[in-house]
C-alpha atoms as a PDB file:
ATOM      1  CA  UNK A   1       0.000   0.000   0.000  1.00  0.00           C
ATOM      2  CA  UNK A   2       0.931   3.166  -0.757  1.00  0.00           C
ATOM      3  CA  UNK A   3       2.233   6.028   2.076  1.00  0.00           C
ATOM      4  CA  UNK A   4      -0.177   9.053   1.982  1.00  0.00           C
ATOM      5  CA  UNK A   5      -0.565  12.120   3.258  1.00  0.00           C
ATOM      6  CA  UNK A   6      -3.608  12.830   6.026  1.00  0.00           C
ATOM      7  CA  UNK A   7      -4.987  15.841   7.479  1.00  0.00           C
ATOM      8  CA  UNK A   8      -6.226  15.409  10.457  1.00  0.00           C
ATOM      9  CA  UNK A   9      -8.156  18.952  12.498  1.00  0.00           C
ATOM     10  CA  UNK A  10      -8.898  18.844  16.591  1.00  0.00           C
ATOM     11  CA  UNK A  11     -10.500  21.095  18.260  1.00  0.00           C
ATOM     12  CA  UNK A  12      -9.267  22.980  20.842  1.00  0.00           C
ATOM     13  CA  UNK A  13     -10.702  24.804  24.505  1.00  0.00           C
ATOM     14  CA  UNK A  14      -9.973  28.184  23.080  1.00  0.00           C
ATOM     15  CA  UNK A  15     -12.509  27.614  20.456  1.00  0.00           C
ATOM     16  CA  UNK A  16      -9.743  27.064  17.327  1.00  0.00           C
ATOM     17  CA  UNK A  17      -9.046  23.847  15.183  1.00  0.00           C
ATOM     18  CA  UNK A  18      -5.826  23.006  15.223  1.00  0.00           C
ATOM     19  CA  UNK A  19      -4.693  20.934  11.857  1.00  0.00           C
ATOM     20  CA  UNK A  20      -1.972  18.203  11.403  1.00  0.00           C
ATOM     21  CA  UNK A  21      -0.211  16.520   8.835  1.00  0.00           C
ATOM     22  CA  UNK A  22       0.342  13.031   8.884  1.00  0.00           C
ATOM     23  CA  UNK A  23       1.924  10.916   7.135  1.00  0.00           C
ATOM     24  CA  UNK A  24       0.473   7.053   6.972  1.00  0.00           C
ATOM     25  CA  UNK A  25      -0.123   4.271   4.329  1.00  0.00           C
ATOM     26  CA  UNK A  26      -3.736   4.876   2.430  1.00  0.00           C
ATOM     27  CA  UNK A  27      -5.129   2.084   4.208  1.00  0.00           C
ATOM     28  CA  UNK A  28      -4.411   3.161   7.719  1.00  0.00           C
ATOM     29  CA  UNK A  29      -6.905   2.975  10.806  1.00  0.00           C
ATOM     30  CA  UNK A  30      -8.262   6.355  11.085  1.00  0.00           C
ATOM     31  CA  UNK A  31      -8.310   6.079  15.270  1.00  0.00           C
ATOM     32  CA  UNK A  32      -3.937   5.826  14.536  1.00  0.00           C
ATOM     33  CA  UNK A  33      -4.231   8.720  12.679  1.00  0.00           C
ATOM     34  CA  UNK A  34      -6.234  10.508  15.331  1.00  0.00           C
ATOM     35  CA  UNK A  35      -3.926   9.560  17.877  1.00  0.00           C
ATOM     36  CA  UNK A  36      -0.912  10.403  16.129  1.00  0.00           C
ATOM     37  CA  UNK A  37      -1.826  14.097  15.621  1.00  0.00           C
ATOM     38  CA  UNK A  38      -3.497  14.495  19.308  1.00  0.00           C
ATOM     39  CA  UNK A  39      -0.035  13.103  20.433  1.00  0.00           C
ATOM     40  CA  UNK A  40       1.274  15.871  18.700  1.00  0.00           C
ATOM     41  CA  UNK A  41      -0.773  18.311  19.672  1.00  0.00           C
ATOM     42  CA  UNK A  42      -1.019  17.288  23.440  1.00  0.00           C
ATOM     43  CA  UNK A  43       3.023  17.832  23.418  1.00  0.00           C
ATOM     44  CA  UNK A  44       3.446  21.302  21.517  1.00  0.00           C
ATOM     45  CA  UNK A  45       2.438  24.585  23.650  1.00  0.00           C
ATOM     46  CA  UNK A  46      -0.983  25.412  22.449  1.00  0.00           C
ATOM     47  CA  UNK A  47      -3.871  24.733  24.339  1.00  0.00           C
ATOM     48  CA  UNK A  48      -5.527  21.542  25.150  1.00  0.00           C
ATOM     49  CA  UNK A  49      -6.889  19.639  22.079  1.00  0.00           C
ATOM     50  CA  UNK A  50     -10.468  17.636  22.705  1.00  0.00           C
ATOM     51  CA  UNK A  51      -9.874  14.217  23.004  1.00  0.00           C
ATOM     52  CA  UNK A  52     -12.716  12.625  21.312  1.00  0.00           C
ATOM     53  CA  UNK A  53     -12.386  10.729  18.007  1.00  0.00           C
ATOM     54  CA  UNK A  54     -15.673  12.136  16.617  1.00  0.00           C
ATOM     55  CA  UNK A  55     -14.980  15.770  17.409  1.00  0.00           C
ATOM     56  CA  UNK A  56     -11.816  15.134  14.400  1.00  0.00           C
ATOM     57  CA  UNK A  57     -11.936  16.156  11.001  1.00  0.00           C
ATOM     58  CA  UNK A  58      -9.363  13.720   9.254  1.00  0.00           C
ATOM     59  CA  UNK A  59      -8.957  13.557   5.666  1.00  0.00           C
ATOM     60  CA  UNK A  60      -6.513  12.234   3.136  1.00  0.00           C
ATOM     61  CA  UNK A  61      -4.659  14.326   0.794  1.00  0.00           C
ATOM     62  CA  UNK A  62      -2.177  14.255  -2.196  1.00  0.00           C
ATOM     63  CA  UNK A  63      -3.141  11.505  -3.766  1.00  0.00           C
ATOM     64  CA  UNK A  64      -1.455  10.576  -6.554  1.00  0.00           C
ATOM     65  CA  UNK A  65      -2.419  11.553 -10.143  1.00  0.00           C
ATOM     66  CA  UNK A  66      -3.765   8.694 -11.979  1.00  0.00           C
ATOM     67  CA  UNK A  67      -4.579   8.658 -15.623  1.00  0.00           C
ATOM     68  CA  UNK A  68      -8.592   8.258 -16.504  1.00  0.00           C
ATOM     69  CA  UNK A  69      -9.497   4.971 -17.890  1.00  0.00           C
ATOM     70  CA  UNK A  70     -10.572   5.516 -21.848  1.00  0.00           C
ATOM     71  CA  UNK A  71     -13.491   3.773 -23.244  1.00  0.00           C
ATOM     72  CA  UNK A  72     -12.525   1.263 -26.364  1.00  0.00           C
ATOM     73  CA  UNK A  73     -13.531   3.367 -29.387  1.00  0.00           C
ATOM     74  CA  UNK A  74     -16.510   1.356 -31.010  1.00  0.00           C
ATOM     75  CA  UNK A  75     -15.430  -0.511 -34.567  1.00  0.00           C
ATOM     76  CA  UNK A  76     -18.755  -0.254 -36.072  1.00  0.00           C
ATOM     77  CA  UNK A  77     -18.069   3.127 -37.553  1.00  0.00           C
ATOM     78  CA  UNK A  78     -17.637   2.770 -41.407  1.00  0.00           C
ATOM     79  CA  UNK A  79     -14.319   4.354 -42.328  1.00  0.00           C
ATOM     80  CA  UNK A  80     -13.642   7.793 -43.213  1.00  0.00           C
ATOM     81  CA  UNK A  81     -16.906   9.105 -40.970  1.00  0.00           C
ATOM     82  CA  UNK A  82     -16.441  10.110 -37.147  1.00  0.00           C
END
């Protein structure tokens, strides 16, 4: 699986969202990613960060750009009309 980036927003007493990037494979348990940026945030200087899972915003950015599938062109078409 491929590493991704994650964004994951808490909340915090003084009424801001604090944001996080994390860095995790794309198939990683969101709770880990939760944890990992309230970790974070519970050892920087700002105030405290709410500590429940549902009160998080986490969402996965940067994924990679991935060419769109084309559909077969159709060989009924008599030649030399489109």
């Amino acid at each position: 699986m491929e590493s991704g980036c994650w964004l994951v927003a808490l909340p915090s007493i003084d009424g801001r969202e604090y944001v996080y990037r994390v860095y995790a494979p794309g198939d990683a348990l969101l709770a880990d990613l939760f944890w990992e940026a309230w970790h974070c945030h519970d050892e920087g200087p700002f105030p405290r960060a709410s500590d429940l899972f549902d009160a998080a915003v986490i969402r996965r950015v940067g994924l990679p750009y991935r060419e769109p599938v084309r559909e077969p062109e159709s060989r009924e078409r008599e030649p030399g009309t489109s």
